[in-house]
C-alpha atoms as a PDB file:
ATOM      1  CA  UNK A   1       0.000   0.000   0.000  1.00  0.00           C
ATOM      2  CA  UNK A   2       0.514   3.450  -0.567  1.00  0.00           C
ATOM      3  CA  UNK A   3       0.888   5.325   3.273  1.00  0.00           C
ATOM      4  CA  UNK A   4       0.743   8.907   3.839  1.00  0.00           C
ATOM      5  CA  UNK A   5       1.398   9.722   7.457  1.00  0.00           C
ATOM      6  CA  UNK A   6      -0.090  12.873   9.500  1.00  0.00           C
ATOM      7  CA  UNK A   7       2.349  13.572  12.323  1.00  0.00           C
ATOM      8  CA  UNK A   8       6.278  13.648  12.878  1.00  0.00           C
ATOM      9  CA  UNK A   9       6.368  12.933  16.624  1.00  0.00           C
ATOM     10  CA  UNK A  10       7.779  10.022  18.645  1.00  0.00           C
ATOM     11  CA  UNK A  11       4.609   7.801  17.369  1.00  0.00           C
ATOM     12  CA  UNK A  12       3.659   9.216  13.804  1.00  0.00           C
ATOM     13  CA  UNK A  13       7.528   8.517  12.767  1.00  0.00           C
ATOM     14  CA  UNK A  14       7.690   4.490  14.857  1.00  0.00           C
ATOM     15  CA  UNK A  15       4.476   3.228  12.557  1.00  0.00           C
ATOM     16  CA  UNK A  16       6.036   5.470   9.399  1.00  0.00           C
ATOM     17  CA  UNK A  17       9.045   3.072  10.260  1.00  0.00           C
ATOM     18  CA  UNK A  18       7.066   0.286  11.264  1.00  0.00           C
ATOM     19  CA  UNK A  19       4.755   0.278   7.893  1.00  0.00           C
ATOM     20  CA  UNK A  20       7.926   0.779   5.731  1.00  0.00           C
ATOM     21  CA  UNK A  21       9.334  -2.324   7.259  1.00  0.00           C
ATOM     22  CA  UNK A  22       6.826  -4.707   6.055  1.00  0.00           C
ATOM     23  CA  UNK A  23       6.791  -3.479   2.737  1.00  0.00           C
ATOM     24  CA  UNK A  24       4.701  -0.425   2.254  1.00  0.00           C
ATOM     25  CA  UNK A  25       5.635   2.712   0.860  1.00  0.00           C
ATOM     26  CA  UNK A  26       5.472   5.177   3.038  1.00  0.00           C
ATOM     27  CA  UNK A  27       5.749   9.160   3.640  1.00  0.00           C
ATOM     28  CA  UNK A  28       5.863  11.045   6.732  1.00  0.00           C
ATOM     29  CA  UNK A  29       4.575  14.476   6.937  1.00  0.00           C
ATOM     30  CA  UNK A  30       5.288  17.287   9.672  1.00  0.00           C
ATOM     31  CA  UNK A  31       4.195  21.426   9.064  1.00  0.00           C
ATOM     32  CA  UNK A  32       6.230  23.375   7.116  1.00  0.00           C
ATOM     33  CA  UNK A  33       9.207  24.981  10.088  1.00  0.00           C
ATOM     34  CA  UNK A  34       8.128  21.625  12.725  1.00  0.00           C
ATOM     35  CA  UNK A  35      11.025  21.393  14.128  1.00  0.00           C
ATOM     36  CA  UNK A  36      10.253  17.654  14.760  1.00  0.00           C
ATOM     37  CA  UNK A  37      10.517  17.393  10.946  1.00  0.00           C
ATOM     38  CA  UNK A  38      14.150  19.449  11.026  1.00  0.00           C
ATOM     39  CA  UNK A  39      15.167  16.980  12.997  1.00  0.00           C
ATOM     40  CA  UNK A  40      14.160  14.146  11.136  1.00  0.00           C
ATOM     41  CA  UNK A  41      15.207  15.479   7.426  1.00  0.00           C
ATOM     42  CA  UNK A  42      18.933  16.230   9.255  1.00  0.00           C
ATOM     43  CA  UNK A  43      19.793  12.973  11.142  1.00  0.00           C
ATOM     44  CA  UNK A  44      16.884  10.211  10.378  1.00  0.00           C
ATOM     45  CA  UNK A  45      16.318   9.611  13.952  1.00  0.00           C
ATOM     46  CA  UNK A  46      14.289  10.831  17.100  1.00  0.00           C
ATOM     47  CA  UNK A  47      15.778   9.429  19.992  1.00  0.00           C
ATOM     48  CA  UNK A  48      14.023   6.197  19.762  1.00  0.00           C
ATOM     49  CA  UNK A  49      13.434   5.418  15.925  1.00  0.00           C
ATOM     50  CA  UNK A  50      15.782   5.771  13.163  1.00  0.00           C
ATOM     51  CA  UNK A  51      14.364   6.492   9.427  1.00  0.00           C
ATOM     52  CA  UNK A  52      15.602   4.420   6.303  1.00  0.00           C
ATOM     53  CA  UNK A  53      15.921   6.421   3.095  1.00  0.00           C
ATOM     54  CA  UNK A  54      12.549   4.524   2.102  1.00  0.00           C
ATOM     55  CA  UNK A  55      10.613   6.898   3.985  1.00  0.00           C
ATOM     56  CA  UNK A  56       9.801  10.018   1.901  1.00  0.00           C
ATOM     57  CA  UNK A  57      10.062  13.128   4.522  1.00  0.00           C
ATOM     58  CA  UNK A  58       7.781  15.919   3.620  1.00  0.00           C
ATOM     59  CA  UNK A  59       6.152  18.912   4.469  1.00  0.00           C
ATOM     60  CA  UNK A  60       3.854  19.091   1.018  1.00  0.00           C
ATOM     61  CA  UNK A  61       0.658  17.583   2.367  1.00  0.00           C
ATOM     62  CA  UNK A  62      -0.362  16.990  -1.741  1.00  0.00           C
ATOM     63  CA  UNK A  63       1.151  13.678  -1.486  1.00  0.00           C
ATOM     64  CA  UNK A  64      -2.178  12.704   0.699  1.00  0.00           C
ATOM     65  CA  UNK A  65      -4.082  12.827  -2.442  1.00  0.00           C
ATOM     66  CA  UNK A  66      -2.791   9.480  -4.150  1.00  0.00           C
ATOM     67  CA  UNK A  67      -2.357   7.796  -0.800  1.00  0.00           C
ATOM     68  CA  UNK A  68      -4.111   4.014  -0.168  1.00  0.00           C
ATOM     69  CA  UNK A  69      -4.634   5.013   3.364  1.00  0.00           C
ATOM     70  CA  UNK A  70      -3.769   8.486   5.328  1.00  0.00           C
ATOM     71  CA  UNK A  71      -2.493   7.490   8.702  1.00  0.00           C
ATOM     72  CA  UNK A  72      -3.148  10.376  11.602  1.00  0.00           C
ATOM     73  CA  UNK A  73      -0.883  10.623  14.775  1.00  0.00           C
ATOM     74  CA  UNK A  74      -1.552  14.162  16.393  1.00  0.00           C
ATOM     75  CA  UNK A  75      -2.610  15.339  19.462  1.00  0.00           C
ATOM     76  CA  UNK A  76      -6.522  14.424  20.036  1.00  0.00           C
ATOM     77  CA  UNK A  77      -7.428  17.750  20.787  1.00  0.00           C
ATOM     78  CA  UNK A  78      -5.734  19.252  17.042  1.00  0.00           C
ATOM     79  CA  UNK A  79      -7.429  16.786  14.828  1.00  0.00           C
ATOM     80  CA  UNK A  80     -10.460  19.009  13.832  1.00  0.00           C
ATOM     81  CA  UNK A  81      -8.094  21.967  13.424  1.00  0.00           C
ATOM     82  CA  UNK A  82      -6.100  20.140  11.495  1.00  0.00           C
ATOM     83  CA  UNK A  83      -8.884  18.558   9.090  1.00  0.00           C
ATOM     84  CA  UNK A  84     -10.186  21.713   8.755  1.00  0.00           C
ATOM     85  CA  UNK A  85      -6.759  23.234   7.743  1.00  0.00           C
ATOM     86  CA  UNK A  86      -5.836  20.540   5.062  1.00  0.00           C
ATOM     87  CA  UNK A  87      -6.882  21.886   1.188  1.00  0.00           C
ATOM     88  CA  UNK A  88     -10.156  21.219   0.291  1.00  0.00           C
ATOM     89  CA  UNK A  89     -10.971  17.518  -0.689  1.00  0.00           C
ATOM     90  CA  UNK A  90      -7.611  16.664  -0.011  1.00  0.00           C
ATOM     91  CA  UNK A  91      -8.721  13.078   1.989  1.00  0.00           C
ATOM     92  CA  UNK A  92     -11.571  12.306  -0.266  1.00  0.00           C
ATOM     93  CA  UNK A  93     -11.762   9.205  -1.545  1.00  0.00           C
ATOM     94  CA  UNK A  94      -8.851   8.383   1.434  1.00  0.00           C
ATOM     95  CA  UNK A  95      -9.150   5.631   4.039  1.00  0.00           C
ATOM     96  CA  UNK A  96      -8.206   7.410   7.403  1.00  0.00           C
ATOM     97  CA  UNK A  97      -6.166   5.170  10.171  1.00  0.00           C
ATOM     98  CA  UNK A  98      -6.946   7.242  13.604  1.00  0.00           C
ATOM     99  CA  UNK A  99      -3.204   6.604  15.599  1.00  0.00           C
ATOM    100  CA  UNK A 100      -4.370   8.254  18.308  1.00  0.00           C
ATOM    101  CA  UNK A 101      -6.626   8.176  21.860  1.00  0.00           C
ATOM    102  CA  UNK A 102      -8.206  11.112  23.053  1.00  0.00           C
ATOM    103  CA  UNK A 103     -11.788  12.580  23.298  1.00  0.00           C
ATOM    104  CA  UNK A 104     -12.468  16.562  22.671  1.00  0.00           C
ATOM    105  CA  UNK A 105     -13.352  18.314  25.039  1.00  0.00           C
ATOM    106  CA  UNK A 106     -16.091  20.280  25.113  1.00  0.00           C
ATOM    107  CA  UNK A 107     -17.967  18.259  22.260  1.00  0.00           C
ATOM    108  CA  UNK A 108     -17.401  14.750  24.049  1.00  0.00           C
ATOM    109  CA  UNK A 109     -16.634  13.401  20.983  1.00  0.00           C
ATOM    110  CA  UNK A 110     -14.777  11.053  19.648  1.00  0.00           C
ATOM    111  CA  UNK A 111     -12.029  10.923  17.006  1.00  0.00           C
ATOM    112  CA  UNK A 112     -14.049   8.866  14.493  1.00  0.00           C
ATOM    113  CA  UNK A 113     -16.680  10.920  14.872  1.00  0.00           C
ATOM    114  CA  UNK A 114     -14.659  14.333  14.361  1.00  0.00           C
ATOM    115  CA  UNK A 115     -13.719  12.690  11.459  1.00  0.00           C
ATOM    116  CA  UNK A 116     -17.283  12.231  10.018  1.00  0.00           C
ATOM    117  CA  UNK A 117     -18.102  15.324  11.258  1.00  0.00           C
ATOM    118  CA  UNK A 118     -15.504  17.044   9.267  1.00  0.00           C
ATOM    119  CA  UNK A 119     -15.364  14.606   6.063  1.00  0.00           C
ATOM    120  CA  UNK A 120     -18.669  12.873   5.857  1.00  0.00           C
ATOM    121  CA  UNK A 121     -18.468   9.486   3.750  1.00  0.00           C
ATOM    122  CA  UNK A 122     -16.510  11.404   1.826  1.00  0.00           C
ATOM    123  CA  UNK A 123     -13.702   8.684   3.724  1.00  0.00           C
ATOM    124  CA  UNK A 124     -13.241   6.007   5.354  1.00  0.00           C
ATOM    125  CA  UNK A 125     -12.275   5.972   8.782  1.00  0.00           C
ATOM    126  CA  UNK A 126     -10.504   3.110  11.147  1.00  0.00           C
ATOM    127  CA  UNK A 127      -8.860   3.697  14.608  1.00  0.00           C
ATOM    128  CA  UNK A 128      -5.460   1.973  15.621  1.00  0.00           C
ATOM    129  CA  UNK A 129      -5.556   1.071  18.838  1.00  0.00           C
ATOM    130  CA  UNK A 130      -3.998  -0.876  21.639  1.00  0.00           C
ATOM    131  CA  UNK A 131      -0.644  -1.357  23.731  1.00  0.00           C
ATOM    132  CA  UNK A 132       2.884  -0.565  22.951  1.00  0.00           C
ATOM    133  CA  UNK A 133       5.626   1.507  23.939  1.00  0.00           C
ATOM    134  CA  UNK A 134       8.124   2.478  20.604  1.00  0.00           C
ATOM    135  CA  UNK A 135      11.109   1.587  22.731  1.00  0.00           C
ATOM    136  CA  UNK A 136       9.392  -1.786  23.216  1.00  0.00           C
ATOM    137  CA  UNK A 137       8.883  -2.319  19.825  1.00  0.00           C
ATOM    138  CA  UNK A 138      12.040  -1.175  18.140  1.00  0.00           C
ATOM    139  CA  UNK A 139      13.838  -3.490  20.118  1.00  0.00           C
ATOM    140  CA  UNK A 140      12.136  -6.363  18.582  1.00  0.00           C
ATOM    141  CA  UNK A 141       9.310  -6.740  21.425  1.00  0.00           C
ATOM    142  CA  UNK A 142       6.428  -7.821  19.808  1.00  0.00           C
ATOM    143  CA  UNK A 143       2.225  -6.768  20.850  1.00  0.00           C
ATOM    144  CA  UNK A 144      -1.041  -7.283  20.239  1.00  0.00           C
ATOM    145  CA  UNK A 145      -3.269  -4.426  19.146  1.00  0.00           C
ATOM    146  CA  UNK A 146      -6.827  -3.349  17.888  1.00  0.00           C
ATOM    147  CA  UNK A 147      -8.132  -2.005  14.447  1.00  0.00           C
ATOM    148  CA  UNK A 148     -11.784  -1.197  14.398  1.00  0.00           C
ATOM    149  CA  UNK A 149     -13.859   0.852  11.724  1.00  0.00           C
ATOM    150  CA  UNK A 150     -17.639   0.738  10.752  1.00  0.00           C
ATOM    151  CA  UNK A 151     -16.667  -0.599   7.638  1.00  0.00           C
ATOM    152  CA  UNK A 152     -15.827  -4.351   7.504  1.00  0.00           C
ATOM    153  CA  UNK A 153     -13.921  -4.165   4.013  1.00  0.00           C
ATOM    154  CA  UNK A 154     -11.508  -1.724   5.470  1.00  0.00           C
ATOM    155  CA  UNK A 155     -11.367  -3.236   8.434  1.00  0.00           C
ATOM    156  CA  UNK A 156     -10.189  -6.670   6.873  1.00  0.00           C
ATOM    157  CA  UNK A 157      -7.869  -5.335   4.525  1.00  0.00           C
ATOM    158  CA  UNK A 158      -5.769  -2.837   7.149  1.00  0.00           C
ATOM    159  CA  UNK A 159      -5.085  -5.777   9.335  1.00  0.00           C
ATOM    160  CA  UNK A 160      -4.304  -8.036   6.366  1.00  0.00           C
ATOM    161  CA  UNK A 161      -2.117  -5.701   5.349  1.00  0.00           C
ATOM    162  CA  UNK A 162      -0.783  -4.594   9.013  1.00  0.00           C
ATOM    163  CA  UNK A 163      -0.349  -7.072  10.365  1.00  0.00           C
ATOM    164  CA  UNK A 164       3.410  -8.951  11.365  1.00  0.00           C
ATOM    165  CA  UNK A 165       5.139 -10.972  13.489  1.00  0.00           C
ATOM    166  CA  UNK A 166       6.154  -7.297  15.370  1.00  0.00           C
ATOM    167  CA  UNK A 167       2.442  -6.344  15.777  1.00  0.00           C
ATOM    168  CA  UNK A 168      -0.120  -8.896  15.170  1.00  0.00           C
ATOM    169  CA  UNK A 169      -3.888  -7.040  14.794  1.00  0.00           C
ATOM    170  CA  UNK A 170      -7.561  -8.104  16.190  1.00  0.00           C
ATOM    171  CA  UNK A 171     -10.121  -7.356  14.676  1.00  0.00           C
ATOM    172  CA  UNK A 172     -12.392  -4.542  16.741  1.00  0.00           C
ATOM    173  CA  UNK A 173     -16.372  -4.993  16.574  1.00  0.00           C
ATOM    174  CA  UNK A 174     -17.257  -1.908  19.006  1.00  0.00           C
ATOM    175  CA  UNK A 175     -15.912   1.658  17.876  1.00  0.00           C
ATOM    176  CA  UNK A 176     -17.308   3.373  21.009  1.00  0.00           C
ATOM    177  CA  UNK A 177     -16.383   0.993  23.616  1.00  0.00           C
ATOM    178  CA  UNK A 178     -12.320   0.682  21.806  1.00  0.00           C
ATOM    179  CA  UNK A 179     -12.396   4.967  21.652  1.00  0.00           C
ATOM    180  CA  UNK A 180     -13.069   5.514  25.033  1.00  0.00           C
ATOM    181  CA  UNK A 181     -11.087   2.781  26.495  1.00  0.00           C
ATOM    182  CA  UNK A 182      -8.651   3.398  24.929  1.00  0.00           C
ATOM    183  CA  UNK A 183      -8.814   7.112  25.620  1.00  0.00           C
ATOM    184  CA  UNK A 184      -9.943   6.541  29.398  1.00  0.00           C
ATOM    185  CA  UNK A 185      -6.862   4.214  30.059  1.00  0.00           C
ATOM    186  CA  UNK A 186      -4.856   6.777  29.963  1.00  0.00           C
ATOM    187  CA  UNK A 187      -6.491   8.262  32.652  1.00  0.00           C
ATOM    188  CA  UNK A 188      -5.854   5.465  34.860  1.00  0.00           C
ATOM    189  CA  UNK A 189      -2.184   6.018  33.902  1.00  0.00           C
ATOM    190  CA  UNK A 190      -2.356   9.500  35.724  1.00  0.00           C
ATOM    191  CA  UNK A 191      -4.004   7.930  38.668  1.00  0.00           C
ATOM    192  CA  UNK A 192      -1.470   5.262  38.773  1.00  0.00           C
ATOM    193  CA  UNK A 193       1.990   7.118  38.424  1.00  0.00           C
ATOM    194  CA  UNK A 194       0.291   9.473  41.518  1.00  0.00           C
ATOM    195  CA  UNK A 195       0.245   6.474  43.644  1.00  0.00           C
ATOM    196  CA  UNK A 196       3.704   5.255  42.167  1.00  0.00           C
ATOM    197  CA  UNK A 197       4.773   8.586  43.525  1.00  0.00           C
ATOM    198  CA  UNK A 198       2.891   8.751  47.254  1.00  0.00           C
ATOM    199  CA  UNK A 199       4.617   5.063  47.724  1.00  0.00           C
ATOM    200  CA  UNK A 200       1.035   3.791  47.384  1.00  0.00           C
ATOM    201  CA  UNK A 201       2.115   1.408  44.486  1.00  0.00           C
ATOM    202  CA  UNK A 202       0.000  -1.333  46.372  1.00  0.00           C
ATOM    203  CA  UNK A 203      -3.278  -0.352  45.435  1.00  0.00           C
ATOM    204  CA  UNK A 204      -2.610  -0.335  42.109  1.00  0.00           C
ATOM    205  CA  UNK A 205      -4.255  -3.726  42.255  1.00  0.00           C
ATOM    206  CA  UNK A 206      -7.435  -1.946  43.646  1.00  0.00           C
ATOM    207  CA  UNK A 207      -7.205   0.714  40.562  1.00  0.00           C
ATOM    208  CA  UNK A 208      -7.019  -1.821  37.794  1.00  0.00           C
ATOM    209  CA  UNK A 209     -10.077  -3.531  39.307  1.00  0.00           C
ATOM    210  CA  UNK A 210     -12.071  -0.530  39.444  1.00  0.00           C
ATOM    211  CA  UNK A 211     -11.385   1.082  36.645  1.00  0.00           C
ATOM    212  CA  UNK A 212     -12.668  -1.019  33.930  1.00  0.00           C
ATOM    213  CA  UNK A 213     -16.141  -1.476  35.684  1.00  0.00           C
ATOM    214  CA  UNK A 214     -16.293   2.815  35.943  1.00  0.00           C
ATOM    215  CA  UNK A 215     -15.557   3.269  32.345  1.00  0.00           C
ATOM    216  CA  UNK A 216     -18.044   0.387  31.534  1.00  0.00           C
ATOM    217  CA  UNK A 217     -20.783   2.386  32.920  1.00  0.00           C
ATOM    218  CA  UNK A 218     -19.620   5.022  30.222  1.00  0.00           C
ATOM    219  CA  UNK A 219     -19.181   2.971  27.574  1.00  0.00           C
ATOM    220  CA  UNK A 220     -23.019   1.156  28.015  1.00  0.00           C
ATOM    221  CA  UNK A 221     -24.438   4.824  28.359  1.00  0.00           C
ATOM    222  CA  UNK A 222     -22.920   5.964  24.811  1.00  0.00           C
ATOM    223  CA  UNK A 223     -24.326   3.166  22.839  1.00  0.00           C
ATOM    224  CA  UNK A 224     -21.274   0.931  23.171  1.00  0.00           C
ATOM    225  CA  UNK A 225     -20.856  -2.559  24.618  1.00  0.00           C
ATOM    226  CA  UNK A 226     -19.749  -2.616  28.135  1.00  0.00           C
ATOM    227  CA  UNK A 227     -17.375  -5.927  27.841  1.00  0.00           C
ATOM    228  CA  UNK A 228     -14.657  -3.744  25.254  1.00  0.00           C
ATOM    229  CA  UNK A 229     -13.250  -2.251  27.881  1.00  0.00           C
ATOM    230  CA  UNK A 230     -11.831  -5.567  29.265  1.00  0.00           C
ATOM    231  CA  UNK A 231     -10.026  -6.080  25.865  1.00  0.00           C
ATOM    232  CA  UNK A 232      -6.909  -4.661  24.240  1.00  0.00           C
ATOM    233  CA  UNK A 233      -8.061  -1.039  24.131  1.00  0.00           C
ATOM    234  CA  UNK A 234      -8.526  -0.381  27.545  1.00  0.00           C
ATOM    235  CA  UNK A 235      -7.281  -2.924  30.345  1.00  0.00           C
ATOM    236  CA  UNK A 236      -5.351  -4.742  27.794  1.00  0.00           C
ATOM    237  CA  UNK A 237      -3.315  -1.643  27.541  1.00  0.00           C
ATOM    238  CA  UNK A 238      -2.757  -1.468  31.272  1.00  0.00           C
ATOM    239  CA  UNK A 239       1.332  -3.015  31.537  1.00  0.00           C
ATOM    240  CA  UNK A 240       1.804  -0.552  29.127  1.00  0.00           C
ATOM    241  CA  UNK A 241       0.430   2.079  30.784  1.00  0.00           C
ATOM    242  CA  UNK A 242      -0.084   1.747  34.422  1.00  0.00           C
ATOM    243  CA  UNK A 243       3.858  -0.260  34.692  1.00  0.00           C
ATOM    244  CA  UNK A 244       5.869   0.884  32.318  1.00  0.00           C
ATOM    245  CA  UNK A 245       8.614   3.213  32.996  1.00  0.00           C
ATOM    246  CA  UNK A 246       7.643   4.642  29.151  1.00  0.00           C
ATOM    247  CA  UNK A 247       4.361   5.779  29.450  1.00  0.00           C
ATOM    248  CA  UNK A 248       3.596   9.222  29.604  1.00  0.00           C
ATOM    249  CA  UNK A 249       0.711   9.361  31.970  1.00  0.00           C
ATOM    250  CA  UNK A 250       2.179   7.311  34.346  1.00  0.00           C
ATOM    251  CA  UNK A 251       4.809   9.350  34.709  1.00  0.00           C
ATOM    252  CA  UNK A 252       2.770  12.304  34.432  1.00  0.00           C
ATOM    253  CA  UNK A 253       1.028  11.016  37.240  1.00  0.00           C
ATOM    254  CA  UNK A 254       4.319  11.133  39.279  1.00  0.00           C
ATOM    255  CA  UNK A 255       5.380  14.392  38.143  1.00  0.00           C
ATOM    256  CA  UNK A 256       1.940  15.960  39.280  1.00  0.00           C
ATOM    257  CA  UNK A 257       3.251  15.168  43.201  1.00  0.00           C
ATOM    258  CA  UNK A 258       7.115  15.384  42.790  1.00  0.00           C
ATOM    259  CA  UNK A 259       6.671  18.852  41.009  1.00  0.00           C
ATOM    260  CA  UNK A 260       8.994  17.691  38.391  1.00  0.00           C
ATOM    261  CA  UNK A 261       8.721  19.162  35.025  1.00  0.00           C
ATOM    262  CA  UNK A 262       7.014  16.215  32.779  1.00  0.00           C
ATOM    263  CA  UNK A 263       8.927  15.873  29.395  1.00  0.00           C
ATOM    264  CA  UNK A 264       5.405  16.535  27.479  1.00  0.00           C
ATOM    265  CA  UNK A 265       1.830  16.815  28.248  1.00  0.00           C
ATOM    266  CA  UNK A 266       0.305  13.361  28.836  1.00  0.00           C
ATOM    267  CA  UNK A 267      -3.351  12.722  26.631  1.00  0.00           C
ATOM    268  CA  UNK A 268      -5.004  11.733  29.788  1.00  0.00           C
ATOM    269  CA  UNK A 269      -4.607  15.035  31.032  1.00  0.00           C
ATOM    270  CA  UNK A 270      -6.883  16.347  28.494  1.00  0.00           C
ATOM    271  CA  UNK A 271      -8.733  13.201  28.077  1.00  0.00           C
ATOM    272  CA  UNK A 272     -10.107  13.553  31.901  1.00  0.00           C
ATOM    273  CA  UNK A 273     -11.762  16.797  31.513  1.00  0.00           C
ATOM    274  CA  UNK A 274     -13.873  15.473  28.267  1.00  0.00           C
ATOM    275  CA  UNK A 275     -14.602  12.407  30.339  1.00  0.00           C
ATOM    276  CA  UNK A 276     -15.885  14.014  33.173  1.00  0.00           C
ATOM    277  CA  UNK A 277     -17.928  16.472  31.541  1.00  0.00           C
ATOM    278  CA  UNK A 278     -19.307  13.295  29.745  1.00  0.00           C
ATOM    279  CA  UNK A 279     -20.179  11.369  32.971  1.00  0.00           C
ATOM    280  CA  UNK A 280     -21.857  14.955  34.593  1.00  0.00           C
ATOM    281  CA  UNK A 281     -24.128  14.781  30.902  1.00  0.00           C
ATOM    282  CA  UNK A 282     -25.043  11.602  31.309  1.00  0.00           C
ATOM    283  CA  UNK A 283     -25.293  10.878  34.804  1.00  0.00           C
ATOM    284  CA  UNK A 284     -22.533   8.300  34.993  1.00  0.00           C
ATOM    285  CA  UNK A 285     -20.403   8.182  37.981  1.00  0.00           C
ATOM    286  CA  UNK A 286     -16.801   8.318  37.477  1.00  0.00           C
ATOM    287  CA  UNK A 287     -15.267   8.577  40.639  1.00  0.00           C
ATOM    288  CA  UNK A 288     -11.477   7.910  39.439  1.00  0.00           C
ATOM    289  CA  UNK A 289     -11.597  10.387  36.620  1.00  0.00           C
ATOM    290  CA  UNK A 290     -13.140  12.683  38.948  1.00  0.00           C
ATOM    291  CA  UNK A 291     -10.298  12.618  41.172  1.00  0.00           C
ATOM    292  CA  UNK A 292      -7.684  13.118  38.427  1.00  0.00           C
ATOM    293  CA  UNK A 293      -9.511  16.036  37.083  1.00  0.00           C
ATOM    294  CA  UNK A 294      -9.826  17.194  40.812  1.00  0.00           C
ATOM    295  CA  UNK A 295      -5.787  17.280  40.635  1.00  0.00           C
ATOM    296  CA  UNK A 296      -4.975  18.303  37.531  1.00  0.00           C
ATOM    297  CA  UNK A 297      -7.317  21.080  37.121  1.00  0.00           C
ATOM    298  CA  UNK A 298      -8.933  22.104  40.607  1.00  0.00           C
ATOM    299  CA  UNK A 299      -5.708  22.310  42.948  1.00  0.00           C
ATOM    300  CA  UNK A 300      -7.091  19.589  45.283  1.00  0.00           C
ATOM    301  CA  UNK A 301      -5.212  18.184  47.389  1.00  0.00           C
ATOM    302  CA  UNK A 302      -3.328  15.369  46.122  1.00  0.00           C
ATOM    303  CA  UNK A 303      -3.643  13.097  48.965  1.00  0.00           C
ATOM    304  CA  UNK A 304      -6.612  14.437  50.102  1.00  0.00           C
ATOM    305  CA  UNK A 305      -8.369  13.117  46.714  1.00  0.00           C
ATOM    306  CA  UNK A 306      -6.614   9.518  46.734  1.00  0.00           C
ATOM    307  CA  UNK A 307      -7.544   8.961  50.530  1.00  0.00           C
ATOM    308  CA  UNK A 308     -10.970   9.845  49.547  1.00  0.00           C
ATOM    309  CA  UNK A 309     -11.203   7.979  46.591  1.00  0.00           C
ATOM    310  CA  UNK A 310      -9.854   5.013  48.488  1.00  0.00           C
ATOM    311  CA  UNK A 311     -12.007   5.025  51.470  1.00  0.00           C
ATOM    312  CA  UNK A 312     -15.271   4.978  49.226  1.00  0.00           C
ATOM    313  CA  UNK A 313     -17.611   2.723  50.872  1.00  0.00           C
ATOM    314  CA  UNK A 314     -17.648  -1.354  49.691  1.00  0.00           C
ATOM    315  CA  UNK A 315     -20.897  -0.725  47.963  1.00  0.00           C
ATOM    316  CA  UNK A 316     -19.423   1.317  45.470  1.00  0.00           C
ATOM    317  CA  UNK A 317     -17.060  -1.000  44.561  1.00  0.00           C
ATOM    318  CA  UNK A 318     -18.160  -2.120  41.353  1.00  0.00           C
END
């Protein structure tokens, strides 16, 4: 296939190298003056993933327009500005591969559907989900991950044609339960690199157990089938996320009580306050979310809110 991707950073440029390594021919696309792209044009590597010459480096977002498939790894948050900045008609015809978890804010909505929004059937949309760290997977650590869509052909044919012995595909059969797991795990990232950091590592058990059932609730009230989250998207995803030293929220999570400067801006940070303004429109009570968003946005105390959150009574369990 013929692979356009959206998005020079640390994941965008891993699957540009990953899809050029079993046999596509891909292109990799960052803003005219990203310095993200500078980088990349003047030494083929990022710190974790080094470019062949296969991959075509570009800031001329024309070569979208031939593309088999447009692959999209930006922030969740700057995918309707950046649909709505790309020429006219541009993706038509296209079949979009959503690299990406998040939920916007304000709307509550999710990627696929900023993307129909935006586009109408005018594309094709799938979402490319799942665990996996880069470092992981450039060392020759293979994963399991998710590709789900509304349409079956596409569906079929990305993970025919995704699929390797590196990253071996499933085939998803709920888009809104795999979006917001897979956006809400990252949440539980936050929560767990807060306990990592208040030496309360120990009930991380008690998160993981939680967590699924709370974002179930969600999932059931938006249409979607409760039992995703308890698959690849969302508590499938949790080693990589609640564990590893490489995720982002996690050790967002940390930095939010040491005070240390986080290297970049986790997605569950944003990703909380669409979720809880979700749960407060549909009456869905999401106490772990609302105790991240209590810290990350309030100034709660940080202990305060994970003593609380903690002490809830057994009822509420589940």
């Amino acid at each position: 296939m013929k692979i356009f991707t959206i998005g020079c950073g640390r994941w965008g440029a891993f699957i540009a190298w990953y899809l050029d390594s079993i046999g596509h021919t891909v292109s990799l696309w960052g803003r005219e003056g990203s310095q993200r792209l500078a980088e990349l044009v003047a030494t083929r590597a990022n710190g974790t993933v080094r470019l062949p010459d296969s991959i075509t480096l570009t800031s001329d977002v024309e070569g979208a327009r031939d593309a088999d498939a447009v692959v999209i790894s930006v922030p969740s948050q700057s995918l309707r500005p950046l649909l709505r900045s790309l020429p006219e008609n541009i993706l038509d015809g296209r079949t979009l591969v959503l690299c990406m978890k998040g939920i916007e804010i304000g709307s509550g909505k999710r990627l696929s559907q900023i993307c129909r929004e935006e586009l109408g059937e005018r594309v094709k949309v799938a979402v490319w989900l799942g665990p996996g760290h880069v470092q992981e997977f450039t060392a020759g650590r293979p994963n399991c991950m998710v590709i789900d869509s509304d349409d079956e052909e596409v569906k079929h044919k990305l993970i025919s044609e995704f699929s390797s012995a590196l990253i071996r595909f499933y085939y998803g059969t709920d888009l809104v339960g795999n979006e917001i797991g897979a956006a809400a795990k990252n949440v539980v990232g936050i929560a767990a690199g807060v306990l990592d950091a208040l030496g309360l590592s120990s009930l991380k058990g008690a998160l993981m157990a939680r967590a699924p059932r709370e974002i179930s609730r969600l999932v059931e009230a938006l249409g979607g089938n409760p039992v995703s989250v308890y698959g690849l998207c969302h508590i499938g995803d949790y080693e990589a996320t609640v564990f590893s030293r490489y995720s982002h929220n996690r050790l967002f999570g940390e930095c939010l009580v040491t005070g240390k400067e986080p290297e970049g801006l986790a997605e569950g940070y944003y990703t909380v306050k669409a979720l809880v303004e979700l749960g407060e429109r549909l009456g869905v009570e999401l106490p772990i979310c609302t105790a991240v968003y209590n810290i990350c946005y309030t100034g709660a105390a940080i202990d305060t809110e994970m003593e609380a959150l903690f002490a809830r009574s057994l009822k509420h369990e589940f």
